[in-house]
C-alpha atoms as a PDB file:
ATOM      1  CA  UNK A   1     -96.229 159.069 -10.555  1.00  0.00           C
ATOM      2  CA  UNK A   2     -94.791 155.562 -11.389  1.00  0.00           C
ATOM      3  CA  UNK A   3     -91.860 155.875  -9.352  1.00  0.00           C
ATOM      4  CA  UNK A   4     -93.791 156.965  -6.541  1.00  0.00           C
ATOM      5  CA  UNK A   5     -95.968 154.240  -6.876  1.00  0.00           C
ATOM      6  CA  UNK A   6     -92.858 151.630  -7.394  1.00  0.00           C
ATOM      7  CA  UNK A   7     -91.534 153.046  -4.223  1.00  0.00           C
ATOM      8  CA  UNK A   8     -94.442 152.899  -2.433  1.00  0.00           C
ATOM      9  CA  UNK A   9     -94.916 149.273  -3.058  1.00  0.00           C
ATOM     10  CA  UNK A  10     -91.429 148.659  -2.339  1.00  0.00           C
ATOM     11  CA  UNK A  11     -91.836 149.970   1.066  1.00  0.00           C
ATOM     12  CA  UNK A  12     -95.035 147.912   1.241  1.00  0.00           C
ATOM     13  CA  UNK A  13     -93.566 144.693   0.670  1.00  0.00           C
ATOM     14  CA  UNK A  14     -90.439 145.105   2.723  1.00  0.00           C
ATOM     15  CA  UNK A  15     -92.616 145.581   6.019  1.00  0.00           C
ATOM     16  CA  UNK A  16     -95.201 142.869   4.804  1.00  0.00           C
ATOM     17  CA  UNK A  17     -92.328 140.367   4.634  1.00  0.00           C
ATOM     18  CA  UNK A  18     -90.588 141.635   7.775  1.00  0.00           C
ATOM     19  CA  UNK A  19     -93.898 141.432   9.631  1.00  0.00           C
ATOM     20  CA  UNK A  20     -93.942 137.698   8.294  1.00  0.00           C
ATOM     21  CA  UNK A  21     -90.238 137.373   9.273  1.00  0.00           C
ATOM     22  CA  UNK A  22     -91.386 138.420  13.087  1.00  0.00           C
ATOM     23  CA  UNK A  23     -94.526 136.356  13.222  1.00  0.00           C
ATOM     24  CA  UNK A  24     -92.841 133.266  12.679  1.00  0.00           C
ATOM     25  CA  UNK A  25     -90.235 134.035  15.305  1.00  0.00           C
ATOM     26  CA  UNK A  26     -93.791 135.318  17.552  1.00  0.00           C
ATOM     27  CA  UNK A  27     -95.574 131.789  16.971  1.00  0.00           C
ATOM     28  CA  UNK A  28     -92.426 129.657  17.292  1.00  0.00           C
ATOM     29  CA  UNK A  29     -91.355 131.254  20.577  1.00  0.00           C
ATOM     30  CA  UNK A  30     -94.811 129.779  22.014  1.00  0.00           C
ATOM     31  CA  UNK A  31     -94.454 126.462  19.873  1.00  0.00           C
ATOM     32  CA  UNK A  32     -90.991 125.604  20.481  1.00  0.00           C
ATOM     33  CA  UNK A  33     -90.464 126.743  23.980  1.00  0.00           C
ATOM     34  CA  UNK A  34     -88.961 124.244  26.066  1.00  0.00           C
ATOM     35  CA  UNK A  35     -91.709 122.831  28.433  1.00  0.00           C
ATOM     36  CA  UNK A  36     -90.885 122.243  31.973  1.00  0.00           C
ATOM     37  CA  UNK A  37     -92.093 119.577  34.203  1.00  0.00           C
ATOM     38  CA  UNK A  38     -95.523 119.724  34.485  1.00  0.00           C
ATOM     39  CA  UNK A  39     -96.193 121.576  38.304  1.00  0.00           C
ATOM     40  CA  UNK A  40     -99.523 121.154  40.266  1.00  0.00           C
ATOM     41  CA  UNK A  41    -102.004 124.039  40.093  1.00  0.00           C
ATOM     42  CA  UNK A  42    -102.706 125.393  43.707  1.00  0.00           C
ATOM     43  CA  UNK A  43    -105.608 127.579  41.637  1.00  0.00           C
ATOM     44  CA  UNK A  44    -106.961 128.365  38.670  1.00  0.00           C
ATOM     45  CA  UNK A  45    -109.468 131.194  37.651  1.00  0.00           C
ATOM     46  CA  UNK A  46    -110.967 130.037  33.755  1.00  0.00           C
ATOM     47  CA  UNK A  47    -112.482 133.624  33.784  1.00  0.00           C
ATOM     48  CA  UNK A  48    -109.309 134.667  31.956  1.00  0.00           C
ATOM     49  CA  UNK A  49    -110.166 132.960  28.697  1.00  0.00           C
ATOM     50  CA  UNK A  50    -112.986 135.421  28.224  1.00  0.00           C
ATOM     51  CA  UNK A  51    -110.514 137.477  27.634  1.00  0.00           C
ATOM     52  CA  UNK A  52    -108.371 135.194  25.425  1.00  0.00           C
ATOM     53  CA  UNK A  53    -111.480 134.855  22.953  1.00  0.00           C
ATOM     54  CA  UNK A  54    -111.633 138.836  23.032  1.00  0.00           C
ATOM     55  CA  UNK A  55    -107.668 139.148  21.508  1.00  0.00           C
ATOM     56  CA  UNK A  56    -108.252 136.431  19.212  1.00  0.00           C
ATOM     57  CA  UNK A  57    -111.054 137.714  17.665  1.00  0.00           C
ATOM     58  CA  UNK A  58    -108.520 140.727  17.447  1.00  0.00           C
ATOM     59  CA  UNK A  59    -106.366 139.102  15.531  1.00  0.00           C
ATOM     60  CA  UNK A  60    -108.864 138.207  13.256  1.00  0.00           C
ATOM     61  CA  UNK A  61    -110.287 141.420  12.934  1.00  0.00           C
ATOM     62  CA  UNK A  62    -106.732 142.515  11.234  1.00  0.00           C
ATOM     63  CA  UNK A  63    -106.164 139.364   9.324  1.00  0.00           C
ATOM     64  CA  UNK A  64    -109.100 139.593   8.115  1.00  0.00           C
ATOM     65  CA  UNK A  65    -109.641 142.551   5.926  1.00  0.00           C
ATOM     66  CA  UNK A  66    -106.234 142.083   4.341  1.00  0.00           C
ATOM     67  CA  UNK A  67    -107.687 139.149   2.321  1.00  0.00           C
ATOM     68  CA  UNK A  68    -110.114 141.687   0.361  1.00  0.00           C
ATOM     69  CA  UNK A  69    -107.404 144.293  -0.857  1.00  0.00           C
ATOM     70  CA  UNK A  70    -105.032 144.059  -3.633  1.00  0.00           C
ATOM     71  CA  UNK A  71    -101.761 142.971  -2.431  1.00  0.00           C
ATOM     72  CA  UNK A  72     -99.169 145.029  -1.807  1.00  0.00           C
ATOM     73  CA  UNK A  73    -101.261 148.321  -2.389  1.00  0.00           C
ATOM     74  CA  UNK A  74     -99.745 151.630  -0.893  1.00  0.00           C
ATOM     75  CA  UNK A  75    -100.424 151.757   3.107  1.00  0.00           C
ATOM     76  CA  UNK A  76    -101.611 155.491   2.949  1.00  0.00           C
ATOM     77  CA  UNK A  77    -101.500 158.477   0.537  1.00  0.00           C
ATOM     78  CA  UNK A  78     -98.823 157.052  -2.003  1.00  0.00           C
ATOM     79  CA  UNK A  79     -96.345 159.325  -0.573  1.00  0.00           C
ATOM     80  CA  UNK A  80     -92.576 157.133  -0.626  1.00  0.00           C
ATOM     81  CA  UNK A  81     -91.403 159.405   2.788  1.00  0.00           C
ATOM     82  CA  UNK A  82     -95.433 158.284   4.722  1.00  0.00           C
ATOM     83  CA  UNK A  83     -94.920 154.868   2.802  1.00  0.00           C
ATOM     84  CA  UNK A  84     -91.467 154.094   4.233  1.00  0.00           C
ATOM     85  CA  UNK A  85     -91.818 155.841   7.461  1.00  0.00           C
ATOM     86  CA  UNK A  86     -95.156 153.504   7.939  1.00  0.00           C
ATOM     87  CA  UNK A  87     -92.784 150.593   7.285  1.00  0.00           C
ATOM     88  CA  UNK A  88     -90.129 151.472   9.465  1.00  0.00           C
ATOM     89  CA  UNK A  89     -92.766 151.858  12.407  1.00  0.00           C
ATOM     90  CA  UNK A  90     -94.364 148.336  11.978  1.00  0.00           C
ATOM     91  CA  UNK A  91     -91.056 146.395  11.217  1.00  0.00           C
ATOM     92  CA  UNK A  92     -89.649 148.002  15.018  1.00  0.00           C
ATOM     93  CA  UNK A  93     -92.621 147.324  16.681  1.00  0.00           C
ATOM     94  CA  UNK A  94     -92.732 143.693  15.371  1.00  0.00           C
ATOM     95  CA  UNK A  95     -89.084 142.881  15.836  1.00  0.00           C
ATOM     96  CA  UNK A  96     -89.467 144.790  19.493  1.00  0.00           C
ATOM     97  CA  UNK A  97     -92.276 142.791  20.188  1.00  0.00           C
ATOM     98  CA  UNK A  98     -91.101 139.217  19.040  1.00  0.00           C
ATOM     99  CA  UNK A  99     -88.372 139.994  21.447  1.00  0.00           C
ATOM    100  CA  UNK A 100     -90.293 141.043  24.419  1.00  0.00           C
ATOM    101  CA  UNK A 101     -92.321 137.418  24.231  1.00  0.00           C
ATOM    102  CA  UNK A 102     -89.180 135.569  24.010  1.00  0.00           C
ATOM    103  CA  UNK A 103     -87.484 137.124  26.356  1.00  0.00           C
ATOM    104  CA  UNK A 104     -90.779 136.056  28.839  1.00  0.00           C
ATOM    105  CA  UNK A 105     -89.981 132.755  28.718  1.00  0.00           C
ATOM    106  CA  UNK A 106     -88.046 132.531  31.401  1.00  0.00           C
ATOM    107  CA  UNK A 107     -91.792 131.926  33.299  1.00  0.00           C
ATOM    108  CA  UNK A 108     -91.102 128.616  32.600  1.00  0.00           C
ATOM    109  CA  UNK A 109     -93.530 126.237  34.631  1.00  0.00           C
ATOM    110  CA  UNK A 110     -95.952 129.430  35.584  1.00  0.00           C
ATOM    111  CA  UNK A 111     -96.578 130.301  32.244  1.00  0.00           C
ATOM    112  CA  UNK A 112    -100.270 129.096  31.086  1.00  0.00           C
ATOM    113  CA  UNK A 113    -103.336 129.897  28.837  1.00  0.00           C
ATOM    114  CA  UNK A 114    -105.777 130.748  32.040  1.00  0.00           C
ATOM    115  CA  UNK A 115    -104.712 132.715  34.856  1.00  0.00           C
ATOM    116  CA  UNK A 116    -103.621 129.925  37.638  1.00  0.00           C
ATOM    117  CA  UNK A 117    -101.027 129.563  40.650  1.00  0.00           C
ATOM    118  CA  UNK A 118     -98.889 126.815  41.108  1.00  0.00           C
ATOM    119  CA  UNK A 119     -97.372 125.258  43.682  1.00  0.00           C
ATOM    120  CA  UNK A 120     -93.878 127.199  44.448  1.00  0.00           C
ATOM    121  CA  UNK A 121     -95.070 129.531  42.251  1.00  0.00           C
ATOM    122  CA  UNK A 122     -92.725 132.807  42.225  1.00  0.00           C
ATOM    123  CA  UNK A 123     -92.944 136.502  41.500  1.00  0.00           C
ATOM    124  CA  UNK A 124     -90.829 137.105  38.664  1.00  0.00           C
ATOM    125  CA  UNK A 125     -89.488 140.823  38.599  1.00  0.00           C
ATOM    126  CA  UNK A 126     -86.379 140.755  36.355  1.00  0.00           C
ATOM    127  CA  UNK A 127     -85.726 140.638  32.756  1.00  0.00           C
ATOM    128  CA  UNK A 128     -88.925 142.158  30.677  1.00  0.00           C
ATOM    129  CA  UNK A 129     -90.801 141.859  33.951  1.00  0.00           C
ATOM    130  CA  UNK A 130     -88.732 145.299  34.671  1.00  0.00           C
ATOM    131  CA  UNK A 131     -90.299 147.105  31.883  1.00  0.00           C
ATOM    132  CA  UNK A 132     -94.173 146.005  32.451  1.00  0.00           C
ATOM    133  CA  UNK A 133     -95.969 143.634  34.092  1.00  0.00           C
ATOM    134  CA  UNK A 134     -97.274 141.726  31.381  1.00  0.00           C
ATOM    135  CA  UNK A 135     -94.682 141.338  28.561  1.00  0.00           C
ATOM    136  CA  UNK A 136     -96.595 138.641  26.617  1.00  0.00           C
ATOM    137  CA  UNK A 137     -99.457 140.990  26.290  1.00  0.00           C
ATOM    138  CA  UNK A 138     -97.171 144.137  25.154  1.00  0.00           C
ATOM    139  CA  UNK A 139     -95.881 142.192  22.872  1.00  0.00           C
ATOM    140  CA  UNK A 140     -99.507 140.355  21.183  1.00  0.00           C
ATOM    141  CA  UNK A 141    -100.292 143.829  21.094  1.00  0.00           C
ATOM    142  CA  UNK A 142     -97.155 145.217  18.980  1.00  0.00           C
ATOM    143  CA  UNK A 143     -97.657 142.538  16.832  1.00  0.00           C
ATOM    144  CA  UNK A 144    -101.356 143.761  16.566  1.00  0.00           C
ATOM    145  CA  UNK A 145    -100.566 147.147  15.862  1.00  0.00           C
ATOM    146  CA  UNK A 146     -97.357 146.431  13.384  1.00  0.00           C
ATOM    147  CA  UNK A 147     -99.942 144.157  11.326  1.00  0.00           C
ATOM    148  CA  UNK A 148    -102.548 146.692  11.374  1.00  0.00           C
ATOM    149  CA  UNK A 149    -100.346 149.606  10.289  1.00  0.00           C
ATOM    150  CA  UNK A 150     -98.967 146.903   7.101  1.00  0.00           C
ATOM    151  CA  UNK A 151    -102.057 146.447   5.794  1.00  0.00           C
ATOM    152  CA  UNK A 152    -103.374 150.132   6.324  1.00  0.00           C
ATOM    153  CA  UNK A 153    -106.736 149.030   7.291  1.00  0.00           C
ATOM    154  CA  UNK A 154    -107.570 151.310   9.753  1.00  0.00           C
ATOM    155  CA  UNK A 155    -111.455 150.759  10.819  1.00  0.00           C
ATOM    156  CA  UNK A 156    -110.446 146.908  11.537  1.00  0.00           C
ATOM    157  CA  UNK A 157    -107.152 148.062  13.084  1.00  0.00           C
ATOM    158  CA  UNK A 158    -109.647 150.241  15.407  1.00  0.00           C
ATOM    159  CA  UNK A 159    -111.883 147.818  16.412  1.00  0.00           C
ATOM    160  CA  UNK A 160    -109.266 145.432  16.776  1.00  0.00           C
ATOM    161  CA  UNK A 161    -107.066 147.755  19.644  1.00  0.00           C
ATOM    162  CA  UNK A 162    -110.715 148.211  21.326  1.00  0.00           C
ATOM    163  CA  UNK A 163    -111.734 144.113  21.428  1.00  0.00           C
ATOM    164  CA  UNK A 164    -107.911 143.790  22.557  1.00  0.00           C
ATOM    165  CA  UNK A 165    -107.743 146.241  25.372  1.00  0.00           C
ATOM    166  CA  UNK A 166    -111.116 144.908  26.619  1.00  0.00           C
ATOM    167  CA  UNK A 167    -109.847 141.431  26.649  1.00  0.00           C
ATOM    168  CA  UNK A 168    -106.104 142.143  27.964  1.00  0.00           C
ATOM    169  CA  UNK A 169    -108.048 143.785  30.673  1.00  0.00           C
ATOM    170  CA  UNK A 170    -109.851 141.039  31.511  1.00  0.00           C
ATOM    171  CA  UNK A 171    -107.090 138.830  31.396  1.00  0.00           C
ATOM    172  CA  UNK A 172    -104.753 141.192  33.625  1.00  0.00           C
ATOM    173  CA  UNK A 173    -107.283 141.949  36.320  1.00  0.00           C
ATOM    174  CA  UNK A 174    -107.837 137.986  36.709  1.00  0.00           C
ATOM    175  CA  UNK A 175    -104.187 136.807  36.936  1.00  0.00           C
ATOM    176  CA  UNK A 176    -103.418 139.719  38.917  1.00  0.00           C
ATOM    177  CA  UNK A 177    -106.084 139.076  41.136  1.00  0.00           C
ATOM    178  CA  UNK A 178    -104.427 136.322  41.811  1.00  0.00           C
ATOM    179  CA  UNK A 179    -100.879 137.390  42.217  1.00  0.00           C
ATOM    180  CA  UNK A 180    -102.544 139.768  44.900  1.00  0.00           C
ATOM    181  CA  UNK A 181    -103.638 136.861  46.931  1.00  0.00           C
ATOM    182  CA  UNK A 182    -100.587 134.823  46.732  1.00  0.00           C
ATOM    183  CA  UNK A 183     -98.233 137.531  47.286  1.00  0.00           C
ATOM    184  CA  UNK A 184     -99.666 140.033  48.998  1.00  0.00           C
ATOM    185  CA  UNK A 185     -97.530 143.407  49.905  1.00  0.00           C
ATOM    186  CA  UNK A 186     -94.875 142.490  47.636  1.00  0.00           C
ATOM    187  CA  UNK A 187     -97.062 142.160  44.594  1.00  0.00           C
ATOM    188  CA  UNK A 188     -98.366 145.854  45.494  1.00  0.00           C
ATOM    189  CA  UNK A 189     -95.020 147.388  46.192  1.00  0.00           C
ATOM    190  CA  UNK A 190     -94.186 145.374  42.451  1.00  0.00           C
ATOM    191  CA  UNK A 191     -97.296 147.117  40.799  1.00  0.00           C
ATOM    192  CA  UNK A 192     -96.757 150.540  42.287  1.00  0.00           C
ATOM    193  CA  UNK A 193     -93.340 151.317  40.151  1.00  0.00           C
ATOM    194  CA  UNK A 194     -93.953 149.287  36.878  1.00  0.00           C
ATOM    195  CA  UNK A 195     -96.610 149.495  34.737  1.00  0.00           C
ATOM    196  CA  UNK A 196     -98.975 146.996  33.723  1.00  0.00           C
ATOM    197  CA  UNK A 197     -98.884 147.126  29.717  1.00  0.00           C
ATOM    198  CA  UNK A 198     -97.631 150.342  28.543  1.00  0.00           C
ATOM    199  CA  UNK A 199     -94.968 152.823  30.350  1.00  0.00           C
ATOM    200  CA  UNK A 200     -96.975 155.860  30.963  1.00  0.00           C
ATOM    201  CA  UNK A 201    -100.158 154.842  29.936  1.00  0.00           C
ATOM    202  CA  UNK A 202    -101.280 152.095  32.039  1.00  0.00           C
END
């Protein structure tokens, strides 16, 4: 039973300090990014921040919990092969996810906290923007779900996916809305063949 639970714990802290490894690479991609000249707005809808609050509170919800277990308890049943797989599924999801948000940088001036047009402002189909829609958002929410899965707390994690789909909704539907008036057709034909968050699901 003590090598189980050494190998369990093992497996426990490798993920917890990959997930840290990925977070930092996560928040620095929005901290360091190299900001463009500033471009005039043409419009702005603030409605999106509703749904900002909703995925921060998300965040919270699994950063929370964490702070009242012991650290570096086994994620699940103290089995190593559950223990290691659980690792190995929240490492690739965080390093998968750190990439998708750097790779949407190349947004560049159009990228902002509340859903807005600018002036010139472009439809951006390549890179990441192949995959899904909204990048950024797949990737807060693999970084959501890795962090969840690390610290095994799975009635925050829950509430946390709900609070975040609500408010990536709300966020999607209002930039979007948006993107529908600028572009028109070509934002349609765009939406029709790639997905808005998740391939297959929505």
């Amino acid at each position: 039973m003590v090598a189980i639970s050494e190998t369990s714990q093992l497996a426990q802290k490798v993920a917890f300090y990959g997930l840290i490894l990925c977070w930092w690479i996560f928040v620095l991609t929005f901290w360091l990014r190299k900001r463009p000249p500033r471009a005039r707005e043409a419009k702005r809808d603030w409605t999106s921040l509703i749904g900002l609050l909703l995925q921060a509170v998300a965040y919270f919800c699994v950063w929370f919990y964490p702070l009242q277990r012991e650290q570096f308890s086994p994620l699940a049943s103290r089995s190593p092969v559950l223990e290691w797989g659980l690792a190995g599924l929240s490492l690739a999801l965080a390093a998968a996810s750190a990439w998708l948000v750097n790779a949407a940088r190349r947004l560049g001036k159009q990228w902002a906290l509340a859903a807005r047009l600018v002036e010139g402002h472009t439809l951006i189909q390549d890179g990441p923007y192949r995959l899904v829609r909204n990048p950024i958002y797949a990737g807060m929410l693999g970084m959501l779900l890795a962090t969840g899965l690390v610290f095994a707390q799975w009635i925050p994690l829950f509430i946390a996916i709900v609070l975040f789909a609500v408010g990536t909704y709300i966020r999607i539907r209002t930039e979007e809305r948006l993107l529908r008036q600028a572009f028109g057709p070509e934002f349609d034909a765009y939406a029709s063949h790639v997905p808005a968050l998740i391939p297959g699901i929505y």
